[in-house]
C-alpha atoms as a PDB file:
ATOM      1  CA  UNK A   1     115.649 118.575  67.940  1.00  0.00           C
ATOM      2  CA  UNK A   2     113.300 118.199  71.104  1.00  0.00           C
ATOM      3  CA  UNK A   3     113.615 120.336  73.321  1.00  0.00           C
ATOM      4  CA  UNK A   4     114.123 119.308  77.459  1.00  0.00           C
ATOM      5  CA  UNK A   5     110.174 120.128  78.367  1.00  0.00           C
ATOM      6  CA  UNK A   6     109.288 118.767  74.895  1.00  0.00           C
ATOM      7  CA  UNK A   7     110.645 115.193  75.606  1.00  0.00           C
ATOM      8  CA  UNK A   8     109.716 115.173  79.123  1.00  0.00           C
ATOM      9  CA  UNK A   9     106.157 115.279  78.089  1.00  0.00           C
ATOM     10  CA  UNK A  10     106.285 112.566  75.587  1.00  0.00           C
ATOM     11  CA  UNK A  11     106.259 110.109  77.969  1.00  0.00           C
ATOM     12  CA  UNK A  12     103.469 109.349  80.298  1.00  0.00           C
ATOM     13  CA  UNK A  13     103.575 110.627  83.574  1.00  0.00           C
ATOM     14  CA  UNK A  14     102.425 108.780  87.290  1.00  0.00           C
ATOM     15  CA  UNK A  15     101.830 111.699  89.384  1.00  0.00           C
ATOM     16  CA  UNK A  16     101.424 111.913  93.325  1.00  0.00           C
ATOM     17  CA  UNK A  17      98.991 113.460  95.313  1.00  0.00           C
ATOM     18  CA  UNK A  18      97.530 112.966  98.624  1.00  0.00           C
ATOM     19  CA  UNK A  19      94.120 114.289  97.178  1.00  0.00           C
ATOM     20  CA  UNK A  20      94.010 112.729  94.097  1.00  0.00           C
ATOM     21  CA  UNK A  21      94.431 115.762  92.074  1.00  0.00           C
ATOM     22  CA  UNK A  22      96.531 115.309  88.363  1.00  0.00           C
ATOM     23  CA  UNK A  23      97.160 118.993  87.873  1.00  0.00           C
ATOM     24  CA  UNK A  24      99.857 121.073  89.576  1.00  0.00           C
ATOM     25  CA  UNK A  25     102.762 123.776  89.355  1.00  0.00           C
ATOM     26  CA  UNK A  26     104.888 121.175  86.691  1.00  0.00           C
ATOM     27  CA  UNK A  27     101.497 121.989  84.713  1.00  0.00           C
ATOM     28  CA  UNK A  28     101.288 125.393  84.623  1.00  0.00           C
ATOM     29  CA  UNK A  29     104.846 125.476  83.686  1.00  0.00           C
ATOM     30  CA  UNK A  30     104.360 123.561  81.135  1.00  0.00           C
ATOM     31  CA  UNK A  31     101.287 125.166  80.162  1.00  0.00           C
ATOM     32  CA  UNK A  32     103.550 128.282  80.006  1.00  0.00           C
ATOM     33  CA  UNK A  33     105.086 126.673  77.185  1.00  0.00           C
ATOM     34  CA  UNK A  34     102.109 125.254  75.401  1.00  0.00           C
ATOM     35  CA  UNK A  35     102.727 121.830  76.676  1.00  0.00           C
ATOM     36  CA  UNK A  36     100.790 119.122  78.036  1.00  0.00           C
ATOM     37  CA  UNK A  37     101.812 115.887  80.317  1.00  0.00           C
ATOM     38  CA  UNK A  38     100.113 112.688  79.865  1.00  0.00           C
ATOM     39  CA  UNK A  39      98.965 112.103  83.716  1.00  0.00           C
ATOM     40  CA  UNK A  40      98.139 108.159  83.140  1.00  0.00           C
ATOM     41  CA  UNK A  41      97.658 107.771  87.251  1.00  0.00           C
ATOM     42  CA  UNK A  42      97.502 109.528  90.528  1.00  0.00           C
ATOM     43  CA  UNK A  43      98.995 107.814  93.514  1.00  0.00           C
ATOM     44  CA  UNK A  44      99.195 109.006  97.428  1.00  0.00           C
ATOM     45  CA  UNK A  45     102.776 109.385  97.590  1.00  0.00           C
ATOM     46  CA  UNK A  46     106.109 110.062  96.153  1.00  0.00           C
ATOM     47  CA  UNK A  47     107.258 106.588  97.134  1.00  0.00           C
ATOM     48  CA  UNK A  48     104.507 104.814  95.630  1.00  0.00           C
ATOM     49  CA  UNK A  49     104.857 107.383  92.159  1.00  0.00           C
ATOM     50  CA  UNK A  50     108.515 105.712  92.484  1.00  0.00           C
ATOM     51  CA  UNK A  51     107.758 101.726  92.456  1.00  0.00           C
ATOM     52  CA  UNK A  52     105.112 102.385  89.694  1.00  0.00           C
ATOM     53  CA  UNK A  53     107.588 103.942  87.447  1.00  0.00           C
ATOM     54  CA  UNK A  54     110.020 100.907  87.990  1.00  0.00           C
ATOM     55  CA  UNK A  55     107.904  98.696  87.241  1.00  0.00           C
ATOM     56  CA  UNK A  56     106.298 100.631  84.209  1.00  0.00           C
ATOM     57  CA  UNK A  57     107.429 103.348  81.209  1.00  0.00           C
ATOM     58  CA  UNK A  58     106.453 106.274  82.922  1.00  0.00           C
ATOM     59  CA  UNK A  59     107.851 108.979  84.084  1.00  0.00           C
ATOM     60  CA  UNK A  60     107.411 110.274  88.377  1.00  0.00           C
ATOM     61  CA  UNK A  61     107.700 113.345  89.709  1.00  0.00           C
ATOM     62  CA  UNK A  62     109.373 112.501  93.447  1.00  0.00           C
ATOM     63  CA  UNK A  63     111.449 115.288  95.402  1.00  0.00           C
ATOM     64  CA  UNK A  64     115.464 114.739  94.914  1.00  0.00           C
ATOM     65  CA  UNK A  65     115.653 113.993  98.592  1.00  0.00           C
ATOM     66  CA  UNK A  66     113.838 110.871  97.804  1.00  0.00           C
ATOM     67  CA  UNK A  67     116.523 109.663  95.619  1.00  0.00           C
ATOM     68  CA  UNK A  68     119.361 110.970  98.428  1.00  0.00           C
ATOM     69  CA  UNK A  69     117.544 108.776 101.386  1.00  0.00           C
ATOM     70  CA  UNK A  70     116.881 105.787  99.442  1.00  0.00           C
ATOM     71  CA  UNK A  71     120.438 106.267  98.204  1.00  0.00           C
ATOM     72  CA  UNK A  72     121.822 106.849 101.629  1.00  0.00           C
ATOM     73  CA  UNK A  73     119.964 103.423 102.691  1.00  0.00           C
ATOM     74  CA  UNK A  74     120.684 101.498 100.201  1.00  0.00           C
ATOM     75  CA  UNK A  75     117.404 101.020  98.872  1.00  0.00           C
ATOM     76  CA  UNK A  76     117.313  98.845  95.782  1.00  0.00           C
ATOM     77  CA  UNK A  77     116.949 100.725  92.678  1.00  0.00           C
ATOM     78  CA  UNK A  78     118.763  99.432  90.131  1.00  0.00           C
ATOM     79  CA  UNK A  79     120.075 101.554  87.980  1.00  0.00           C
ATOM     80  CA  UNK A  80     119.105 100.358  84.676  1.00  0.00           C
ATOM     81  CA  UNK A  81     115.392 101.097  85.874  1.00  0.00           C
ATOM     82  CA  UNK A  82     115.476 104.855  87.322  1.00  0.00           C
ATOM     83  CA  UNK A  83     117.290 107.921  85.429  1.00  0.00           C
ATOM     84  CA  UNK A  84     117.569 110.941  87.622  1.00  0.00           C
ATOM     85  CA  UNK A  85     117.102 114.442  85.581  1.00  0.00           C
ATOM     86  CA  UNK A  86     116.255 117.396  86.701  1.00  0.00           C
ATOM     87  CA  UNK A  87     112.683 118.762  86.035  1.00  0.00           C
ATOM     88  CA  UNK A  88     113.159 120.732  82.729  1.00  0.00           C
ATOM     89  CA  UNK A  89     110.732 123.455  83.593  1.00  0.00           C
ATOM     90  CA  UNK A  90     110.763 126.039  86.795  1.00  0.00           C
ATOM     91  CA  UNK A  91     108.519 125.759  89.385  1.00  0.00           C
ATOM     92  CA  UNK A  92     108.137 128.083  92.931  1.00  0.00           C
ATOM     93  CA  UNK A  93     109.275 126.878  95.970  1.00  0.00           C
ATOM     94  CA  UNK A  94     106.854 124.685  97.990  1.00  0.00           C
ATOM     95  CA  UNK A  95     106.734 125.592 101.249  1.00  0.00           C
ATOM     96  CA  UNK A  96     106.762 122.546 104.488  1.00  0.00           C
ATOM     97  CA  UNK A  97     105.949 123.442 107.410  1.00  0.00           C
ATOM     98  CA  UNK A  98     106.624 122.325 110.920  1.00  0.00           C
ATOM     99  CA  UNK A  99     103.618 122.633 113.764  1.00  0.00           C
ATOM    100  CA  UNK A 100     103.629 121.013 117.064  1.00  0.00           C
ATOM    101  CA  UNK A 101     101.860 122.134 120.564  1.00  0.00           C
ATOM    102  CA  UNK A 102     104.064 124.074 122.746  1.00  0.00           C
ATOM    103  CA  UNK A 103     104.568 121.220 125.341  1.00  0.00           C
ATOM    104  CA  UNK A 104     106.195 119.128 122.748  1.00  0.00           C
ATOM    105  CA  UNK A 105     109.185 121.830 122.876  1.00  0.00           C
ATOM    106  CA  UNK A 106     111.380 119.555 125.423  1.00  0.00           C
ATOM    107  CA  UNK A 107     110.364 116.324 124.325  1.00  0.00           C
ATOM    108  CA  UNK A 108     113.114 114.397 123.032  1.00  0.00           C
ATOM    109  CA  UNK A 109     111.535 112.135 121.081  1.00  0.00           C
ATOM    110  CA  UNK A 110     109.447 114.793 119.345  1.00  0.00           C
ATOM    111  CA  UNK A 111     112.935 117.267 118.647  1.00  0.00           C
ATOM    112  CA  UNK A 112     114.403 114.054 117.103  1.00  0.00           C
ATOM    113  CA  UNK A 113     111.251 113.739 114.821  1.00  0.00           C
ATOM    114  CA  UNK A 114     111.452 117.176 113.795  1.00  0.00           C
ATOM    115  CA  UNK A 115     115.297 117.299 113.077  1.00  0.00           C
ATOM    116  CA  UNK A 116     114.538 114.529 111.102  1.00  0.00           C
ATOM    117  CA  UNK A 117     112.140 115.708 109.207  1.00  0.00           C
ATOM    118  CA  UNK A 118     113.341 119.301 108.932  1.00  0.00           C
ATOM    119  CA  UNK A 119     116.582 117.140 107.154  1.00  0.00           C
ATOM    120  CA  UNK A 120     115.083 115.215 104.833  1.00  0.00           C
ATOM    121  CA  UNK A 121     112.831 118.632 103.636  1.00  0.00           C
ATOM    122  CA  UNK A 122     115.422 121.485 104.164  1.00  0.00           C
ATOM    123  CA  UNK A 123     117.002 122.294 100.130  1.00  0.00           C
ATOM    124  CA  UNK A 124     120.943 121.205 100.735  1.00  0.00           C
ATOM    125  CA  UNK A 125     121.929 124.878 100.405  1.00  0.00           C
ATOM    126  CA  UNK A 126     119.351 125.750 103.306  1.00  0.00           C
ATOM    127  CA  UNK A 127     122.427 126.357 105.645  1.00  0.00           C
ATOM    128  CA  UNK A 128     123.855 128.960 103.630  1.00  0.00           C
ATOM    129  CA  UNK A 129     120.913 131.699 103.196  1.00  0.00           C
END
């Protein structure tokens, strides 16, 4: 029987990246484990990886938050198009980060920006390290 990694590469795979790059830690990973993915396209973002792989056989990579906001919003996805799994291989922690001038400190507008952004990035268990 196939293992996790093994099926997850027998597919083809739409991958995002904002400089147009196939390869990236899911790779090595894989490569780890003398596997190779099928990259078959590179989009810009996670939410354009997501529409091509409804409307096609192949498999995106998108961040489970993703999945939790369009959830949250209702966003269609039916069901009997997306299958939520977790990535069968480990991969280190990708780090976000946050910069804004130091007069942006007070601004209202800009805190609610950040909080909103540090929410949909922060890992759900964020709170408790």
């Amino acid at each position: 029987m196939a293992s996790p990694a093994e099926r997850y590469v027998a597919f083809g795979h739409v991958v995002a990246s904002r400089h147009g790059a196939g390869r990236g830690p899911v790779d090595v990973a894989l490569d780890a484990l003398g596997l190779h993915r099928d990259i078959v396209a590179v989009v810009p973002s996670f939410p354009a990886a997501l529409s091509v792989a409804q409307a096609s056989d192949l498999i995106a990579l998108v961040p489970a938050s993703l999945m939790r906001q369009r959830a949250a919003r209702r966003v269609a996805t039916s069901s009997a198009s997306v299958h939520v799994v977790d990535l069968p291989v480990t991969t280190g922690q990708i780090a976000v980060s946050l910069m804004w001038h130091p007069r942006m400190d007070a601004d209202p507008v800009h805190r609610w920006l950040r909080q909103q952004v540090l929410s949909v990035c922060r890992p759900d268990d964020a709170a408790s390290r």
